[in-house]
Protein backbone atom coordinates (compact mmCIF):
# COMPACT_ATOMS: atom_id res chain seq x y z
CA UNK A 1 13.15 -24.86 16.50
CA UNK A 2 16.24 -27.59 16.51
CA UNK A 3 17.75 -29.12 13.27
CA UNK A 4 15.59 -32.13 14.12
CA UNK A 5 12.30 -29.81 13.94
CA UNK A 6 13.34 -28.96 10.46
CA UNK A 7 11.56 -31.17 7.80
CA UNK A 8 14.21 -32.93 5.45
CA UNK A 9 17.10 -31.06 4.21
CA UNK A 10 19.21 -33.57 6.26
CA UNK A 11 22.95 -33.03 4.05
CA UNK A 12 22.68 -29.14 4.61
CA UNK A 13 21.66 -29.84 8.43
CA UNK A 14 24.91 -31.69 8.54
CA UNK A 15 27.29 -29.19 7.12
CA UNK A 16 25.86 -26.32 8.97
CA UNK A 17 26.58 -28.56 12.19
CA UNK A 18 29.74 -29.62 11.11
CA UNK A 19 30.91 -25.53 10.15
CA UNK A 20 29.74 -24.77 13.83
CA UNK A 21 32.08 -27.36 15.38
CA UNK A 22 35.13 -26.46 12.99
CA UNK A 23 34.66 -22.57 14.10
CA UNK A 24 34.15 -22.07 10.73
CA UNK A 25 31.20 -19.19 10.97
CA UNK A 26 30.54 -16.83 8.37
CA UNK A 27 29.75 -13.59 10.09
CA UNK A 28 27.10 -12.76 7.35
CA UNK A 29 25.11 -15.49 5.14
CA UNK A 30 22.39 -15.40 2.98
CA UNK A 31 19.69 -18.50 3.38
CA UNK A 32 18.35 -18.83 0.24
CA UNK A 33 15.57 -21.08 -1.51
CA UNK A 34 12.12 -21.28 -2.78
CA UNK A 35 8.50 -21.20 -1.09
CA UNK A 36 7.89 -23.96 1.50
CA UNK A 37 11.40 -25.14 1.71
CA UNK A 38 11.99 -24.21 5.66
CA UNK A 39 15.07 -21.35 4.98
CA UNK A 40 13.48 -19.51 7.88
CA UNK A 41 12.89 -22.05 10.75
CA UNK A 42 16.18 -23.74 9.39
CA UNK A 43 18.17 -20.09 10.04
CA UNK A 44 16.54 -20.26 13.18
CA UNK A 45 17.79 -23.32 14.14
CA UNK A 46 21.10 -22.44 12.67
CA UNK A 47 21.37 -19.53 15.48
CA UNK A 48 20.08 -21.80 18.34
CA UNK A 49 22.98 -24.29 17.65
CA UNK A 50 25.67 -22.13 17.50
CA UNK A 51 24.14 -20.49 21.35
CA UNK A 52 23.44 -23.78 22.80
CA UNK A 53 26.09 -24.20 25.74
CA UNK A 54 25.61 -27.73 25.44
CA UNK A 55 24.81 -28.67 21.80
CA UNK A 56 25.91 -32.28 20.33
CA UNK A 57 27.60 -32.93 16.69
CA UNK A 58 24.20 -32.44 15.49
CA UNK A 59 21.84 -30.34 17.37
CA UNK A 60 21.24 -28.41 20.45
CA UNK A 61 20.71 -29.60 23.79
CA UNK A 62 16.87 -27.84 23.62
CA UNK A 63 17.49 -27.83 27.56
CA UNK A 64 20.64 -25.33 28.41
CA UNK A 65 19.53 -21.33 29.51
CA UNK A 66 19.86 -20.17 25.89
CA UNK A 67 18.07 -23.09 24.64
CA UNK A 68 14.88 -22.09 26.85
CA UNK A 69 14.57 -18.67 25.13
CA UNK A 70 15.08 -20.12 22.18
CA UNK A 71 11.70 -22.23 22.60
CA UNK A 72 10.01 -18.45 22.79
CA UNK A 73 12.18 -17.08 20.63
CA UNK A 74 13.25 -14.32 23.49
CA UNK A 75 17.28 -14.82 23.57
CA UNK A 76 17.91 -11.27 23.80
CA UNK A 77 20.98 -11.35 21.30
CA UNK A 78 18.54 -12.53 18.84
CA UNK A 79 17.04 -9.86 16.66
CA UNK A 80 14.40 -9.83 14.53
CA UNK A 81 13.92 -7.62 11.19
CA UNK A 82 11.17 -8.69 8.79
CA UNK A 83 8.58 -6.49 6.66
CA UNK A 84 5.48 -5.06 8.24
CA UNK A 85 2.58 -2.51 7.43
CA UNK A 86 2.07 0.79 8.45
CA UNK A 87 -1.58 0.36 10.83
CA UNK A 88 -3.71 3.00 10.49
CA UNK A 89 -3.16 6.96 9.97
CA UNK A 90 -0.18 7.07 12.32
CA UNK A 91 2.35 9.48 10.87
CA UNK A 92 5.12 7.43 11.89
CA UNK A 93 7.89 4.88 10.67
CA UNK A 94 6.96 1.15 11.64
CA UNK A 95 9.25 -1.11 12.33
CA UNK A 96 9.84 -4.76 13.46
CA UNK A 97 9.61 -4.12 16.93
CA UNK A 98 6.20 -2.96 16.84
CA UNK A 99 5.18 -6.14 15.69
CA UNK A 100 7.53 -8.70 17.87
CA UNK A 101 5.14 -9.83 20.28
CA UNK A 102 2.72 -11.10 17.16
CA UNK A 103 5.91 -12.07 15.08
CA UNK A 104 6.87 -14.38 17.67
CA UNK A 105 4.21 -16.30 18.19
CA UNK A 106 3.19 -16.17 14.48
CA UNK A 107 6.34 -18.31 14.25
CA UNK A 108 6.24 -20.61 16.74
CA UNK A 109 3.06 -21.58 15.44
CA UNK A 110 3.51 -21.48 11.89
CA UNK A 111 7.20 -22.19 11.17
CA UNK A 112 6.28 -22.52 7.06
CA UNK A 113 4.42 -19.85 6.06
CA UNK A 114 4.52 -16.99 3.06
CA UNK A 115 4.63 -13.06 2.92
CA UNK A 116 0.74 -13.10 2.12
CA UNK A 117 0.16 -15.11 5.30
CA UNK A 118 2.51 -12.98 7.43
CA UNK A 119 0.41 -10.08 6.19
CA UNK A 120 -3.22 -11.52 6.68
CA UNK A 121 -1.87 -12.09 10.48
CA UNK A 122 -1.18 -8.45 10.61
CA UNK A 123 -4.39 -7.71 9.45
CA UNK A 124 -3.96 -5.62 6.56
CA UNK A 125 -4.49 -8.05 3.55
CA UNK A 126 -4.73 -4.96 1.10
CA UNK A 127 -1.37 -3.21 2.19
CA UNK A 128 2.08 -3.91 1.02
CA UNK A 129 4.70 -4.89 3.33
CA UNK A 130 8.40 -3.54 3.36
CA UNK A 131 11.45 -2.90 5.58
CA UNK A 132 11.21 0.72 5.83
CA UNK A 133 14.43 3.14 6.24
CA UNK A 134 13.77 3.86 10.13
CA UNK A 135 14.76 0.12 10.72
CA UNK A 136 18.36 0.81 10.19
CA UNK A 137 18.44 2.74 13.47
CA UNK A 138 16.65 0.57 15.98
CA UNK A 139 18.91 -2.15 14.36
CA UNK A 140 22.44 -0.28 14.60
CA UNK A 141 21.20 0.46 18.32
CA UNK A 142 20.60 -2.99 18.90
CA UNK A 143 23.91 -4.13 17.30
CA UNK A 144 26.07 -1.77 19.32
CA UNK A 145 25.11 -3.15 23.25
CA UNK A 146 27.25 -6.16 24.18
CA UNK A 147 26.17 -9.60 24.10
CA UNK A 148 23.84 -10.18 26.70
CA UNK A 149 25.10 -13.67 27.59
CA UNK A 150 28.54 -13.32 26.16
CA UNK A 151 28.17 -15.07 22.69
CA UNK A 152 26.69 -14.25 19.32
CA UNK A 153 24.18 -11.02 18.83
CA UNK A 154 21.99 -12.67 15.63
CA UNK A 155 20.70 -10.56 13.33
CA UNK A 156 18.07 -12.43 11.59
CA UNK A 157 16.33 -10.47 8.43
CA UNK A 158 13.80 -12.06 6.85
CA UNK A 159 12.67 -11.38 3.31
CA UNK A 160 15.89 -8.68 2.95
CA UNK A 161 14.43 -8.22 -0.46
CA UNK A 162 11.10 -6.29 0.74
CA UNK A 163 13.52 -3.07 1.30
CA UNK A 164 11.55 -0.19 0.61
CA UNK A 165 12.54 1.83 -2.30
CA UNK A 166 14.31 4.54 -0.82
CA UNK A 167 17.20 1.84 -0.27
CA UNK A 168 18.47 3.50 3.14
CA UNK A 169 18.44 0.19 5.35
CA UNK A 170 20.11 -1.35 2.31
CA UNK A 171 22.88 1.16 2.70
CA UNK A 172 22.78 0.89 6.24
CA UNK A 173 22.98 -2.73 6.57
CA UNK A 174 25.79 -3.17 3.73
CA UNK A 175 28.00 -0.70 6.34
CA UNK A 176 27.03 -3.03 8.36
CA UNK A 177 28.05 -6.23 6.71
CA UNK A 178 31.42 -4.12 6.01
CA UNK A 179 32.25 -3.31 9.17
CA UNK A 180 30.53 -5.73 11.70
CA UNK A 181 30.35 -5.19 14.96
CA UNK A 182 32.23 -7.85 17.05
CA UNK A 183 30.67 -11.61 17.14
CA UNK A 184 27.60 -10.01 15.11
CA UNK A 185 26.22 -12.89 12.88
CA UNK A 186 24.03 -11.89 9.72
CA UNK A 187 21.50 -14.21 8.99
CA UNK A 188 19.49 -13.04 5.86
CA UNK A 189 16.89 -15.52 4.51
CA UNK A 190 15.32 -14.79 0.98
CA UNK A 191 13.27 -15.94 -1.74
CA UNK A 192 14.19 -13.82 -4.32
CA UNK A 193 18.23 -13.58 -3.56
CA UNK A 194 18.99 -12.08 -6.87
CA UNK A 195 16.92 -8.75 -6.30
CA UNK A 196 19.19 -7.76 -3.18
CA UNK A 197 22.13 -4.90 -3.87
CA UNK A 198 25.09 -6.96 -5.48
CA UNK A 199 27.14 -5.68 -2.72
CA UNK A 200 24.93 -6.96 -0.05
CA UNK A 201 25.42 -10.48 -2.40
CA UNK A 202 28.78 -10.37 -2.53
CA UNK A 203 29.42 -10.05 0.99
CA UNK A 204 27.47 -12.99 2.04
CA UNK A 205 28.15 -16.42 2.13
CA UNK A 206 25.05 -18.10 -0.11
CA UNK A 207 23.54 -21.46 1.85
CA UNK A 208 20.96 -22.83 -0.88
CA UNK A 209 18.05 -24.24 0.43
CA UNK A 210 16.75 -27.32 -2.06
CA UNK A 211 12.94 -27.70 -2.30
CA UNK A 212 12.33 -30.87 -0.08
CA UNK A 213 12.06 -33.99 -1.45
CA UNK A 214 8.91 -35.87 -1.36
CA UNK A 215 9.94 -38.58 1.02
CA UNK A 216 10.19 -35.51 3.97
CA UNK A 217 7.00 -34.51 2.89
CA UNK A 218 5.07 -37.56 2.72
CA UNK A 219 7.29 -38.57 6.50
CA UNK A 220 5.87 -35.39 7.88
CA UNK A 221 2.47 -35.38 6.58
CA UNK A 222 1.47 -39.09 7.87
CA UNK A 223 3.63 -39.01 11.75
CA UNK A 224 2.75 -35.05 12.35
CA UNK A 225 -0.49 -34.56 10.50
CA UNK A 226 -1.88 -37.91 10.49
CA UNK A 227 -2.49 -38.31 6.72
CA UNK A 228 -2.85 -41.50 5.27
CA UNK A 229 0.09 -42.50 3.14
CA UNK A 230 -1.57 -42.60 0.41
CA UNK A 231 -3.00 -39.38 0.36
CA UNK A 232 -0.01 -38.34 1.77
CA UNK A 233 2.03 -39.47 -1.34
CA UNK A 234 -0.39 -37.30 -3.38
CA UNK A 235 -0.12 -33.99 -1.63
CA UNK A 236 3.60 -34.11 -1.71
CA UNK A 237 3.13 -35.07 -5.60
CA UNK A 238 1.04 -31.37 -5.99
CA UNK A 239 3.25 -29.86 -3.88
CA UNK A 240 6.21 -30.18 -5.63
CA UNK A 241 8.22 -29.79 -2.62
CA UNK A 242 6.71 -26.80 -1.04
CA UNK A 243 5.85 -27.36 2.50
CA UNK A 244 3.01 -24.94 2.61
CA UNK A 245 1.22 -25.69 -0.07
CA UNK A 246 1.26 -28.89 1.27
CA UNK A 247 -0.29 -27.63 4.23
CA UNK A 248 -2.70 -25.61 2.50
CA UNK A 249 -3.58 -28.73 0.41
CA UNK A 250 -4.58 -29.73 3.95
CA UNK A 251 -6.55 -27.54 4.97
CA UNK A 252 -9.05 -26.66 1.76
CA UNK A 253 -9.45 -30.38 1.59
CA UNK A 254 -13.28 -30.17 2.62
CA UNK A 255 -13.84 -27.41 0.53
CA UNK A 256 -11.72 -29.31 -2.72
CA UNK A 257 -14.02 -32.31 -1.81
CA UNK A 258 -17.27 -29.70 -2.41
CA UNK A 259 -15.63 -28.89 -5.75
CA UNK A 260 -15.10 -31.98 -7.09
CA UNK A 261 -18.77 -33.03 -6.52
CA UNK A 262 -20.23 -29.81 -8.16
CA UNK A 263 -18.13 -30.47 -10.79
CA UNK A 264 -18.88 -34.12 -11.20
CA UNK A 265 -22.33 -32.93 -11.30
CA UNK A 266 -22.26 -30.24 -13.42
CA UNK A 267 -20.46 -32.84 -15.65
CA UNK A 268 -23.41 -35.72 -15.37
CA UNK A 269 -26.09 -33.09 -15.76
CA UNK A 270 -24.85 -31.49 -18.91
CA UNK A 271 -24.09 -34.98 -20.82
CA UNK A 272 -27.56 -36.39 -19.51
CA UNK A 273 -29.08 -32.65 -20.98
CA UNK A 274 -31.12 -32.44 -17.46
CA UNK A 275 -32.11 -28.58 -18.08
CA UNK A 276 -33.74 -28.57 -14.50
CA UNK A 277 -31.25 -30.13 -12.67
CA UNK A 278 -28.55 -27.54 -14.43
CA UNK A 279 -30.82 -24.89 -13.36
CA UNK A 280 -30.84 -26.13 -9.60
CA UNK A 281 -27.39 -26.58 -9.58
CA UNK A 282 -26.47 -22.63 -10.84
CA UNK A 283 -28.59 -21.44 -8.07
CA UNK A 284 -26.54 -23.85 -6.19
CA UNK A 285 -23.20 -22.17 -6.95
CA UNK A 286 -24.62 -18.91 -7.20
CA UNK A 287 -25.01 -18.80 -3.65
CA UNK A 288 -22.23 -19.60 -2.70
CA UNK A 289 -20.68 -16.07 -2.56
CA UNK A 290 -18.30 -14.72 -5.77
CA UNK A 291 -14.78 -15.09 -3.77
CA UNK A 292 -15.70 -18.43 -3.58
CA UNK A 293 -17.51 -18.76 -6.81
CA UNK A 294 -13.76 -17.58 -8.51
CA UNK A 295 -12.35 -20.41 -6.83
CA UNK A 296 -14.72 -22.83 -8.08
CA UNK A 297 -13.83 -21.77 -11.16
CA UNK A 298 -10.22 -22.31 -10.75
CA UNK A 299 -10.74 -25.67 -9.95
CA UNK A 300 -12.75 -26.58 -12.71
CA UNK A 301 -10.07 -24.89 -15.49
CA UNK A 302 -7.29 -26.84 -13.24
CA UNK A 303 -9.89 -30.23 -13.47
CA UNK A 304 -10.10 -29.82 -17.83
CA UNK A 305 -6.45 -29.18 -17.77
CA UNK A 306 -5.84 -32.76 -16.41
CA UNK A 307 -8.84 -34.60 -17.94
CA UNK A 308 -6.98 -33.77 -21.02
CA UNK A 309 -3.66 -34.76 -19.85
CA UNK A 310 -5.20 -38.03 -18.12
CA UNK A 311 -5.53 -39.02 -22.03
CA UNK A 312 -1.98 -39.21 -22.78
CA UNK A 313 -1.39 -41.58 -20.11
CA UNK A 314 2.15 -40.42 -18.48
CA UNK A 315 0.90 -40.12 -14.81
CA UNK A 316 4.11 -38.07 -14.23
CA UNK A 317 2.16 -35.30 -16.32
CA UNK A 318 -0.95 -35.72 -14.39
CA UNK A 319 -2.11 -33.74 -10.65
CA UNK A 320 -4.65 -34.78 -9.30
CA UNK A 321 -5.80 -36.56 -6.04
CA UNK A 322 -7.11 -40.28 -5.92
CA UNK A 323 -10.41 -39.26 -5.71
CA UNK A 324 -10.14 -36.76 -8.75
CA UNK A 325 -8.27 -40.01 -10.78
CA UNK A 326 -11.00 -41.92 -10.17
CA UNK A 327 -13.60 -39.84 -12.10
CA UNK A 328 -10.85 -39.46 -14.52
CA UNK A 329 -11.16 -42.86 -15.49
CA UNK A 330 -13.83 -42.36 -16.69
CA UNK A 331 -14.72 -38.83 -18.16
CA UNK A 332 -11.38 -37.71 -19.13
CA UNK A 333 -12.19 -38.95 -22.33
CA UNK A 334 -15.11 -36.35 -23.54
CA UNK A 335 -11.95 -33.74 -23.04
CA UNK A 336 -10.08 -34.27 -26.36
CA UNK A 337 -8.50 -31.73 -28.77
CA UNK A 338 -11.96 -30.85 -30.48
CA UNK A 339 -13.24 -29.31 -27.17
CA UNK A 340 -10.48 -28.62 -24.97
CA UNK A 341 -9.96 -24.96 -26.01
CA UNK A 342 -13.52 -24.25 -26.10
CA UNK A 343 -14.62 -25.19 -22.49
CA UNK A 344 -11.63 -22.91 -20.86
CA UNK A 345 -12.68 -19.96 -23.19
CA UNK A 346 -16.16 -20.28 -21.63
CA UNK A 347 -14.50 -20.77 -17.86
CA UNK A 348 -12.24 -17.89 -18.81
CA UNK A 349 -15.64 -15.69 -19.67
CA UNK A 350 -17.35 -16.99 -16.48
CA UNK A 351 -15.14 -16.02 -14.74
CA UNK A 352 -14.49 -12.62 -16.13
CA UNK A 353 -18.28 -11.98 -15.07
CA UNK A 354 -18.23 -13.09 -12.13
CA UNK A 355 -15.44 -10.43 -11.63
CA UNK A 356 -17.77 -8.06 -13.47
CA UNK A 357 -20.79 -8.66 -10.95
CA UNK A 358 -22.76 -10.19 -13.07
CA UNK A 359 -25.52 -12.03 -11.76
CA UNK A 360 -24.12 -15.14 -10.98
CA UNK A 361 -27.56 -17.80 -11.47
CA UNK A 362 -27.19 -16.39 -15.44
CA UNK A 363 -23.38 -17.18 -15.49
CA UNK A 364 -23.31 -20.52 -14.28
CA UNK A 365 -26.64 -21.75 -16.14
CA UNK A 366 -25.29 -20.42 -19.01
CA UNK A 367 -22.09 -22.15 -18.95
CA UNK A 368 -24.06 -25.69 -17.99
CA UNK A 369 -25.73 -25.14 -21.15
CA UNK A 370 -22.94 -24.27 -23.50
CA UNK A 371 -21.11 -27.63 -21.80
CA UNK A 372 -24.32 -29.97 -23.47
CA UNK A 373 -22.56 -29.19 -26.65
CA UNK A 374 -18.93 -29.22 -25.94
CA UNK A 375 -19.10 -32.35 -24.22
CA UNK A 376 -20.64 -33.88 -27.57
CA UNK A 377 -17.81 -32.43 -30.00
């Protein structure tokens, strides 16, 4: 990753640059920012500058010796800590290491992603991930060797706030940020700055990260992804300036098209009082499988939600996608005060059967049915 990799965030880009050129390094800063705003490839970026034997006012070369590990994240003064999960019934201490090989390309690939997806790649979805205590070692070993090439050693820890409770790589790494070893750079990049030890805080210099923009967005979404500028302009809209739920906007688009045209159905049906089409349809959604089935449901309580604001017509209020606008147009309308409350109560209820294993053919019928009247009030 180069600054020009990084989506948006062009004035920080610049200063970062500008600090490198000046010799103006912190030897320990904190990256900081919410979900989907790059802190993590941007660190990484940061690191691969300030290596780069050849790098310009504003970016590395992408071509020099340290630049080419870089590309596979390999420099060997670059060292990665990040949370992982203890696989299996080992009796042992994991620790970043024993996941590098994954980590790696998990990042090359993925350069925006969350803790849940890091996790799901590990594949252990119902474990929690943490920096456990026996990472302090492996990274005060690491931090004592020389510089392999004669620069920088990076120490890049992602997610600092994931310290397990017994707080010893906290301890550990403030020593560390107290007494650094020589040309040792802390990178830490977090999302939740304000849980870390105060002392770890106070001995970091804070780079905010700003939630990007949606002009970066929408740029990235229609050269890199291909998505038409319109649509484009919408997904940056829902996205509020998170990168991956951009992405994921992306990729459940089939499955939000499926949604929106059982809803519009279950809509049509219920005004029009077709009892045997309603029927057809809940056997419809009920096999569709209950994970899925919650999700549905989520939609539909997100759909009534904007119906109703659709009425107050401030489109700054209203988040939905062109498609879902256009059969706003028109139905938003039989969502008013009188019958708002009432058809998330009975979405609220579905869906706290569904979660009950209920069988899900009497759920869904049932709610079709109870819509004939609440569409009417």
């Amino acid at each position: 990753m180069l600054f020009r990799d990084i989506i948006g965030q062009e004035p920080l880009k610049r200063r970062l640059a500008k600090e490198v050129n000046e010799g103006r390094i912190a030897h320990a800063q904190l990256f900081c920012g919410p979900e989907g705003a790059g802190e993590l490839p941007l660190a990484i970026a940061y690191a691969r500058y300030i290596a780069c034997a050849n790098r310009s006012e504003t970016d590395a070369c992408g071509t020099c010796p340290s630049c080419v590990k870089f590309n596979k994240l390999v420099h060997p003064d670059l060292h990665f800590v990040f949370p992982v999960v203890k696989k299996g019934s080992v009796d042992r201490a994991f620790v970043s290491d024993d996941y590098i090989a994954l980590w790696r390309t998990f990042v090359l690939n993925n350069p925006y992603f969350n803790l849940n997806h890091w996790v799901e790649e590990m594949g252990v979805e119902n474990k929690q991930a943490w920096i456990y205590s026996k990472e302090s070692d492996e990274i005060t070993k690491k931090l004592s060797l020389k510089s392999s090439e004669g620069g920088y050693k990076f120490c890049l820890i992602w997610l600092p706030e994931r310290m397990y409770a017994d707080n010893v790589f906290g301890n550990k790494l403030l020593k560390l940020l107290e007494e650094p070893p020589a040309k040792t750079l802390f990178l830490l990049v977090s999302q939740a700055p304000d849980m870390l030890l105060p002392t770890i805080q106070s001995r970091t210099q804070r780079v905010n990260v700003n939630k990007l923009d949606d002009e970066a967005v929408v740029r990235e979404l229609t050269e890199k992804y291909n998505v038409p500028a319109d649509d484009a302009g919408n997904i940056a809209r829902l996205a509020n300036g998170n990168f991956i739920k951009a992405l994921e906007t992306i990729h459940i688009s089939q499955e939000s098209k499926l949604f929106l045209e059982l809803f519009i159905s279950l809509m049509r049906l219920s005004y029009q009082k077709k009892i045997k089409e309603m029927k057809l349809w809940s056997e419809q959604v009920a096999a569709m499988g209950r994970e899925r089935q919650k999700d549905f449901l989520d939609y539909c309580q997100r759909m009534i939600r904007e119906n109703f604001a659709y009425n107050f017509r401030q489109p700054d209020i209203v988040y939905m996608t062109r498609d879902e606008q256009a059969f706003a147009s028109r139905f938003a309308r039989f969502v008013n005060e009188r019958n708002v409350m009432g058809i998330m109560d009975e979405l609220g209820e579905a869906q706290t059967h569904i979660g009950q294993n209920v069988n899900p053919k009497m759920v869904f019928f049932d709610f079709a049915l109870k819509m004939i009247v609440l569409l009417k009030q």
